[in-house]
C-alpha atoms as a PDB file:
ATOM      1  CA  UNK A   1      17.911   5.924   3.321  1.00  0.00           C
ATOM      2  CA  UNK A   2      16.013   7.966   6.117  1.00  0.00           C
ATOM      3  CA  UNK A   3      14.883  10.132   3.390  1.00  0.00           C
ATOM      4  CA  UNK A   4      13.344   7.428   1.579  1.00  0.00           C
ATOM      5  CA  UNK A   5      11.503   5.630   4.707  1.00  0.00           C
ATOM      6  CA  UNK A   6      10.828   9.421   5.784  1.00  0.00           C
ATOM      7  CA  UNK A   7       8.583   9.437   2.028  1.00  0.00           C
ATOM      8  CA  UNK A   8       6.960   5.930   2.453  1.00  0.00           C
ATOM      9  CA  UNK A   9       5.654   6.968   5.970  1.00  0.00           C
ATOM     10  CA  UNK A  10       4.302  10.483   4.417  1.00  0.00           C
ATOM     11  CA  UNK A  11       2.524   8.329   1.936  1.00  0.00           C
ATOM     12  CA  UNK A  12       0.724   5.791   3.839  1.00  0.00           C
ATOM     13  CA  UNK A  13       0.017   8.100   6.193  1.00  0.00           C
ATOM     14  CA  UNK A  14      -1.890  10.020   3.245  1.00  0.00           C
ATOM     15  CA  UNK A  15      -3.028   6.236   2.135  1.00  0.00           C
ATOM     16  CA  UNK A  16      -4.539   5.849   5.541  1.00  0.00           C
ATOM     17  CA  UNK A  17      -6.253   9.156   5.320  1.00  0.00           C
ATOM     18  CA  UNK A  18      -7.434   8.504   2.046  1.00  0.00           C
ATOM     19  CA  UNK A  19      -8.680   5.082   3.241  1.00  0.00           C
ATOM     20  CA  UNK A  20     -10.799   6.614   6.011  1.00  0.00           C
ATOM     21  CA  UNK A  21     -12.241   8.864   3.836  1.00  0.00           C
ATOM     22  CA  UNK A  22     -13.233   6.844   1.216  1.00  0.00           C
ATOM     23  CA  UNK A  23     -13.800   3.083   2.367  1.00  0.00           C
ATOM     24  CA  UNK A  24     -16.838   2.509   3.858  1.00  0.00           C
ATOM     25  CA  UNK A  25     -16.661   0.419   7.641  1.00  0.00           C
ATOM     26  CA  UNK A  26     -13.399   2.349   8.193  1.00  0.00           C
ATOM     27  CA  UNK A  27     -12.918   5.026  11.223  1.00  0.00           C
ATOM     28  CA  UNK A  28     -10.485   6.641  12.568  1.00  0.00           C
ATOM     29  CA  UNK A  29     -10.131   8.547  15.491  1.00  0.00           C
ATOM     30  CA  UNK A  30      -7.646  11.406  14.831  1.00  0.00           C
ATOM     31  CA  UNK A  31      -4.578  12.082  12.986  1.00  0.00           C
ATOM     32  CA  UNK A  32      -2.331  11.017  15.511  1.00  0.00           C
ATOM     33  CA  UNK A  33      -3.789   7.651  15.137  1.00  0.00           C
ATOM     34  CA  UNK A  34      -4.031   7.756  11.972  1.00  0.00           C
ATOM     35  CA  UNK A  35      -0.192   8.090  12.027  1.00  0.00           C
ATOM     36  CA  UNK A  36       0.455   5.374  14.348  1.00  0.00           C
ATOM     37  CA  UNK A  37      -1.418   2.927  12.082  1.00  0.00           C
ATOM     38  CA  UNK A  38       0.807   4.338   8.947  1.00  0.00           C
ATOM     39  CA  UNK A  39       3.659   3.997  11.012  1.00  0.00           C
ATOM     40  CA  UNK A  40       2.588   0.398  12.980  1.00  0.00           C
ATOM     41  CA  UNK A  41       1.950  -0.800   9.488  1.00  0.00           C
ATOM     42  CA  UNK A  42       5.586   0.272   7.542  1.00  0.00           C
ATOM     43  CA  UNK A  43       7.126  -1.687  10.313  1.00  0.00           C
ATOM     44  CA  UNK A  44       5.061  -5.320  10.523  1.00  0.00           C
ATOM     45  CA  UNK A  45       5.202  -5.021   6.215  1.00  0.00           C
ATOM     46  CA  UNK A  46       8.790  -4.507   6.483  1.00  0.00           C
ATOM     47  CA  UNK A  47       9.433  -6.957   8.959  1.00  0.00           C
ATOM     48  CA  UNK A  48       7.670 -10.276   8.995  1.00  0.00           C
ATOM     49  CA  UNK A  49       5.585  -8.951   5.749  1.00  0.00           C
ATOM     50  CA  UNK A  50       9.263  -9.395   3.996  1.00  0.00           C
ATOM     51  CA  UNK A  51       9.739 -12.737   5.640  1.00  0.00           C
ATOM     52  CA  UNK A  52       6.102 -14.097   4.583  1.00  0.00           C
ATOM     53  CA  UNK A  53       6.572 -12.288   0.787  1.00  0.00           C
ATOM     54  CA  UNK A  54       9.726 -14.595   0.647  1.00  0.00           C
ATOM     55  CA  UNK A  55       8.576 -17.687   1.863  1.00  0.00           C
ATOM     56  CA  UNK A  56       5.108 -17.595  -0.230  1.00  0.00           C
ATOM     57  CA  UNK A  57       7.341 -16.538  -3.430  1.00  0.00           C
ATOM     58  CA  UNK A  58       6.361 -20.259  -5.110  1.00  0.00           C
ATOM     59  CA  UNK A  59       2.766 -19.783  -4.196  1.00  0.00           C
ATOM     60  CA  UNK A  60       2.773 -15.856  -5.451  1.00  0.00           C
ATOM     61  CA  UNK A  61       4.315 -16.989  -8.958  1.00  0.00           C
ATOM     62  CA  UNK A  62       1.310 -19.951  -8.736  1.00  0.00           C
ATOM     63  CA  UNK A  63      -1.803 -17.546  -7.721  1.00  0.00           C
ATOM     64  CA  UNK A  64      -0.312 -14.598  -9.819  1.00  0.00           C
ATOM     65  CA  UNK A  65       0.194 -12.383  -6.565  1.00  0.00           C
ATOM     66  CA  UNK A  66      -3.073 -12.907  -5.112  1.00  0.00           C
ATOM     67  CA  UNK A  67      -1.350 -14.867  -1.839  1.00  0.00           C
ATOM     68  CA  UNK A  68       1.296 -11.462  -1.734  1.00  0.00           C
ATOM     69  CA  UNK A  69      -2.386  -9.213  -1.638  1.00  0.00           C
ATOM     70  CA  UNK A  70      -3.691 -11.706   1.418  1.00  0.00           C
ATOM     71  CA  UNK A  71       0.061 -11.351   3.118  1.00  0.00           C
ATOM     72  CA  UNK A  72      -1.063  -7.160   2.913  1.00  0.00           C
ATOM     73  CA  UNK A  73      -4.301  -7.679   4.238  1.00  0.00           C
ATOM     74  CA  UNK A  74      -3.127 -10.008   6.857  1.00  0.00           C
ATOM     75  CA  UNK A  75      -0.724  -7.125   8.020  1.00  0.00           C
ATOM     76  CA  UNK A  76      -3.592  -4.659   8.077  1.00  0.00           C
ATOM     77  CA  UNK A  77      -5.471  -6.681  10.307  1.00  0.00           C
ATOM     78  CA  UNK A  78      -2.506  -7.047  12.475  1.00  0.00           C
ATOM     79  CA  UNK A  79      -2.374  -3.264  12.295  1.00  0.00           C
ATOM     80  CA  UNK A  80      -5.510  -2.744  13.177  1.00  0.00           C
ATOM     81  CA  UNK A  81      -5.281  -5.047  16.184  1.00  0.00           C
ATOM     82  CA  UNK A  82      -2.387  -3.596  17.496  1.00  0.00           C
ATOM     83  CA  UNK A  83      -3.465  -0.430  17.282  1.00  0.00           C
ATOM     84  CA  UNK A  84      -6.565   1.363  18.987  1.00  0.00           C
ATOM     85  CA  UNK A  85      -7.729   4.828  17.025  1.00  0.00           C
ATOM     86  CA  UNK A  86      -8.719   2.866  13.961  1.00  0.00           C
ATOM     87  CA  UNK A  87     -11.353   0.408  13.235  1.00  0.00           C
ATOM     88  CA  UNK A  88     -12.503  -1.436  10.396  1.00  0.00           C
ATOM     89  CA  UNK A  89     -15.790  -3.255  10.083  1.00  0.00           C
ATOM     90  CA  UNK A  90     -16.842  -5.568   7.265  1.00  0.00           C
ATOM     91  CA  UNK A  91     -14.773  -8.054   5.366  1.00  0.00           C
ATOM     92  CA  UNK A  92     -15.023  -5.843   2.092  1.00  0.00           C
ATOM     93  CA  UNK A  93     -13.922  -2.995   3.982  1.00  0.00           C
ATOM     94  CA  UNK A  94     -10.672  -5.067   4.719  1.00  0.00           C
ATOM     95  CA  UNK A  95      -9.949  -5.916   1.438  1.00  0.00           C
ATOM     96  CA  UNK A  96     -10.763  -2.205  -0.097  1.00  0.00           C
ATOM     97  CA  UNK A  97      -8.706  -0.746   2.469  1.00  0.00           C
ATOM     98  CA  UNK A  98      -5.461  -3.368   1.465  1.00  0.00           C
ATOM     99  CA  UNK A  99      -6.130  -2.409  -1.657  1.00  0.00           C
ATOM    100  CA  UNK A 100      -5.591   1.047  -1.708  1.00  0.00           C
ATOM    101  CA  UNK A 101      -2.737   0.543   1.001  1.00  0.00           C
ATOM    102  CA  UNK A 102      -1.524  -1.879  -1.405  1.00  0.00           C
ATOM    103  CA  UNK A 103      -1.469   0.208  -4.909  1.00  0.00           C
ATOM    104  CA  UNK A 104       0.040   3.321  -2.942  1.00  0.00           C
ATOM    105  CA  UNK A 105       3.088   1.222  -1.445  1.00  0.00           C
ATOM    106  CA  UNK A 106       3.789  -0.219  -4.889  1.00  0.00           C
ATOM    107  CA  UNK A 107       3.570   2.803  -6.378  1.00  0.00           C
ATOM    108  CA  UNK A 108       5.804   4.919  -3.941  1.00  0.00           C
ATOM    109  CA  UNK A 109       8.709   1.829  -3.853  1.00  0.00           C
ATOM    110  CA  UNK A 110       8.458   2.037  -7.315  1.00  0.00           C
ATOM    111  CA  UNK A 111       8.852   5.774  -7.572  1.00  0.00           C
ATOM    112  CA  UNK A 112      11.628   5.587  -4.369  1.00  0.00           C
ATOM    113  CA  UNK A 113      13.536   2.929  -6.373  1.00  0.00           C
ATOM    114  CA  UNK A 114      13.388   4.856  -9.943  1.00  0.00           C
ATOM    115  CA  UNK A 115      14.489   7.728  -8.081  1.00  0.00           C
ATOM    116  CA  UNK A 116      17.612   6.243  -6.405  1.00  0.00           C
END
């Protein structure tokens, strides 16, 4: 179990990265904080992300996962509030940003899962 949080924190921490790279409107300040917003992130997603996922299961089945995508971007702005070395400017930038957060989690729980 440690192993597999140990690879979900390795990848968003690389999905961060690649997020400050590539979206436009998002900075941050070094790796360290780069880190803390991977790691700041795993924990509200797994937390009260989990707990809004289940409540807004009716209206995810209804809006074909859109309101599970606004549940993502609501944690990143949480993230990004909480924590200071990263900033992200522009309501597109937001949603690029979730995305790519969002396709790399899937992606790794799906690969953690197959693997187990």
């Amino acid at each position: 179990m440690l192993k597999n949080t140990a690879v979900r924190l390795i990848a968003l921490v690389v999905a961060f990265e690649l997020v400050v790279l590539v979206v436009p409107g998002v900075e941050g300040n070094s790796t360290w904080s780069i880190f803390v917003s991977a790691l700041v992130y795993m924990v509200i997603n797994a937390t009260a992300g989990r707990l809004l996922k289940f409540v807004t299961a009716p209206m995810a089945l209804l809006t074909l996962g859109l309101s599970i995508f606004a549940i993502n971007v609501g944690v990143l702005v949480i993230t990004e509030w909480l924590v200071d070395g990263i900033d992200i400017n522009g309501f597109g930038s937001w949603l690029l940003a979730a995305l790519i957060l969002s396709v790399v989690s899937f992606i790794v729980n799906y690969a953690v899962r197959r693997r187990r």
